[in-house]
Protein backbone atom coordinates (compact mmCIF):
# COMPACT_ATOMS: atom_id res chain seq x y z
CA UNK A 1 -13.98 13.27 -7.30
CA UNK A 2 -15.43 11.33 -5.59
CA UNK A 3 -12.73 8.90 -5.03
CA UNK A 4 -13.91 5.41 -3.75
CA UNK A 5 -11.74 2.24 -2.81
CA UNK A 6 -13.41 -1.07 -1.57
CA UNK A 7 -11.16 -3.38 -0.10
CA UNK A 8 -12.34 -6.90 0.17
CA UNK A 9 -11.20 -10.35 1.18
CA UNK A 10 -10.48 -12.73 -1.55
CA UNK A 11 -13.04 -15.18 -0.39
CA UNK A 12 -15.61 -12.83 -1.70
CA UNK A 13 -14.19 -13.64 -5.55
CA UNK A 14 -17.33 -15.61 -6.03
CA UNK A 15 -19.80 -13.79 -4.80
CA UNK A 16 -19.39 -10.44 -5.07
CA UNK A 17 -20.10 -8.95 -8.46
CA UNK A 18 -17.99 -5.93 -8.00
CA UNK A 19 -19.12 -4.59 -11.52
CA UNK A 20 -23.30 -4.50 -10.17
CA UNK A 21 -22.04 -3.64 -7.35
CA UNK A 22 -19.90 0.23 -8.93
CA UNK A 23 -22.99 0.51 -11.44
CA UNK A 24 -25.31 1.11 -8.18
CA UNK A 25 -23.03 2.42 -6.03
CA UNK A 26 -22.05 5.31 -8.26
CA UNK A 27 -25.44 7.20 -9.22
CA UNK A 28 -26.15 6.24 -5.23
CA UNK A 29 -22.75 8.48 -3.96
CA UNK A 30 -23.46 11.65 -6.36
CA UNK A 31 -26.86 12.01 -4.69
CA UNK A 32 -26.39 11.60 -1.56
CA UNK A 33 -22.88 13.76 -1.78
CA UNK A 34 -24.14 16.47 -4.39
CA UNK A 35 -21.53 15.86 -6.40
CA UNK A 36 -21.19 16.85 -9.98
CA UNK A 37 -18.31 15.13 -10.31
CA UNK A 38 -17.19 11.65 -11.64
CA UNK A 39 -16.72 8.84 -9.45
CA UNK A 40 -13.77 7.02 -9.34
CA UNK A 41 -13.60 3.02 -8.06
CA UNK A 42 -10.42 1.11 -7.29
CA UNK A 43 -10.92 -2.29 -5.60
CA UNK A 44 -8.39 -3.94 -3.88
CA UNK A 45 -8.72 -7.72 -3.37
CA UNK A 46 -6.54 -8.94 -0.14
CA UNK A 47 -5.33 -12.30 -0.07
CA UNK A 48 -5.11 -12.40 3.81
CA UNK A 49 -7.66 -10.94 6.28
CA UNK A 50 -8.43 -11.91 10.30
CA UNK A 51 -11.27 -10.34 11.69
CA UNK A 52 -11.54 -10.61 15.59
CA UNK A 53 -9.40 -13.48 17.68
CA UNK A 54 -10.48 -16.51 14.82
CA UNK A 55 -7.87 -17.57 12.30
CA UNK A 56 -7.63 -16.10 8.61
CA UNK A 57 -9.89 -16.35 6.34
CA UNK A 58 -12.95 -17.70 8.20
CA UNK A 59 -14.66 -14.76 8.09
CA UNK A 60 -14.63 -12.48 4.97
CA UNK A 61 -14.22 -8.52 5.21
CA UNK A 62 -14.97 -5.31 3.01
CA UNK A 63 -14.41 -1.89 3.57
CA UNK A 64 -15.79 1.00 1.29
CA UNK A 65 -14.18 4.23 1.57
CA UNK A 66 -15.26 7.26 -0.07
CA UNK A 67 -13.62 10.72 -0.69
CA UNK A 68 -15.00 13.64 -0.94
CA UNK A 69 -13.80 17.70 -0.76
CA UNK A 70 -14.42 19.08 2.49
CA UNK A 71 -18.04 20.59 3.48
CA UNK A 72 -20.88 17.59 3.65
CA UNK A 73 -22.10 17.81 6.93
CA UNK A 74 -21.53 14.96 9.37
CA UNK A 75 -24.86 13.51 8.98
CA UNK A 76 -25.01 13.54 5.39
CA UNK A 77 -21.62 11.46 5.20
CA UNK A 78 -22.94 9.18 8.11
CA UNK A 79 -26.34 8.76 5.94
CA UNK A 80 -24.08 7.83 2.68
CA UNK A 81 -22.09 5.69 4.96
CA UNK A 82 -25.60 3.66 5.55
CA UNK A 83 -26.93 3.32 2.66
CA UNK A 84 -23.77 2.18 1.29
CA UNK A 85 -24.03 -0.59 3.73
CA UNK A 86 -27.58 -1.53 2.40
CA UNK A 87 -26.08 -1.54 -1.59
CA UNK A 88 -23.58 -3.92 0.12
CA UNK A 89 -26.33 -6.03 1.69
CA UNK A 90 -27.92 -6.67 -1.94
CA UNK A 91 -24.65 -7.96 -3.47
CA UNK A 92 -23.60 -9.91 -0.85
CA UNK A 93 -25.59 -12.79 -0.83
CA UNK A 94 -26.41 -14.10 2.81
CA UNK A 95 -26.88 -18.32 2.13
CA UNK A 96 -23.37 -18.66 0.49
CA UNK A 97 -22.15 -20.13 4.39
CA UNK A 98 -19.43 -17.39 4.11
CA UNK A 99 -20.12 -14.45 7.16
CA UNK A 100 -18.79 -10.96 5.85
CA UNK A 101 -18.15 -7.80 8.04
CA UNK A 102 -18.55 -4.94 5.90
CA UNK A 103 -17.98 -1.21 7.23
CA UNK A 104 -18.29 2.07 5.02
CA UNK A 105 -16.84 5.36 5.70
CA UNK A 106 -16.84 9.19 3.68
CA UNK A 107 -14.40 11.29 4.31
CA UNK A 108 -13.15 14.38 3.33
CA UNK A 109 -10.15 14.92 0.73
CA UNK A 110 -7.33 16.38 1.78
CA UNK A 111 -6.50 19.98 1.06
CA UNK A 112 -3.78 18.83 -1.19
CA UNK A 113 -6.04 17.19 -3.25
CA UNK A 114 -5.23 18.05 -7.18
CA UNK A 115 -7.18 16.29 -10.23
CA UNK A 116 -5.54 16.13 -13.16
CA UNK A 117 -7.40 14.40 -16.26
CA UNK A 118 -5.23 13.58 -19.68
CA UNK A 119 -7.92 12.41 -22.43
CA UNK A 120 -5.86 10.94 -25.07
């Protein structure tokens, strides 16, 4: 914990280096969620996105989702949320003609949630 998956259209292959990206976005989500824990990133790359009425693949989209156990106030996941966004903002490079829609979102693990860690 925390658990973290960024989805992303594949048109962002060549500009977004996903591995600055994780080494900023990490220190950033265990301050501003207290955690003690170790974060945990699993991009997905998606081969097809639409965003709005336009056809595929004209505009790019990402989506960064973060778990966390329950009991971060509201405001304090709405405040990660943002400056998520920003860390976004510096990896995404704004002259490469592509437009990108990016949206961020902490949530709370389920109650279910179980952790199990086999070190070889």
């Amino acid at each position: 914990m925390p658990h973290i998956t960024v989805d992303y259209s594949a048109q962002l292959d060549g500009v977004f280096d996903r591995q600055a990206f994780v080494g900023e976005l990490h220190p950033m989500v265990l301050e501003g969620s207290g955690s003690t824990g170790v974060c945990k990133t699993f991009f997905r790359r998606a081969t097809k996105t639409y965003v709005g009425q336009g056809g595929g693949g004209r505009v790019a989209f990402l989506h960064v989702d973060i778990g966390l156990l329950p009991g971060r106030p509201d405001e304090a996941k709405a405040r990660l949320s943002e400056d998520v966004l920003a860390l976004l903002g510096k990896h995404l490079p704004a002259d490469d003609g592509c437009e990108v829609v990016a949206s961020a979102e902490v949530r709370d693990l389920a109650g279910s949630y179980r952790l199990n860690h086999s070190p070889r």
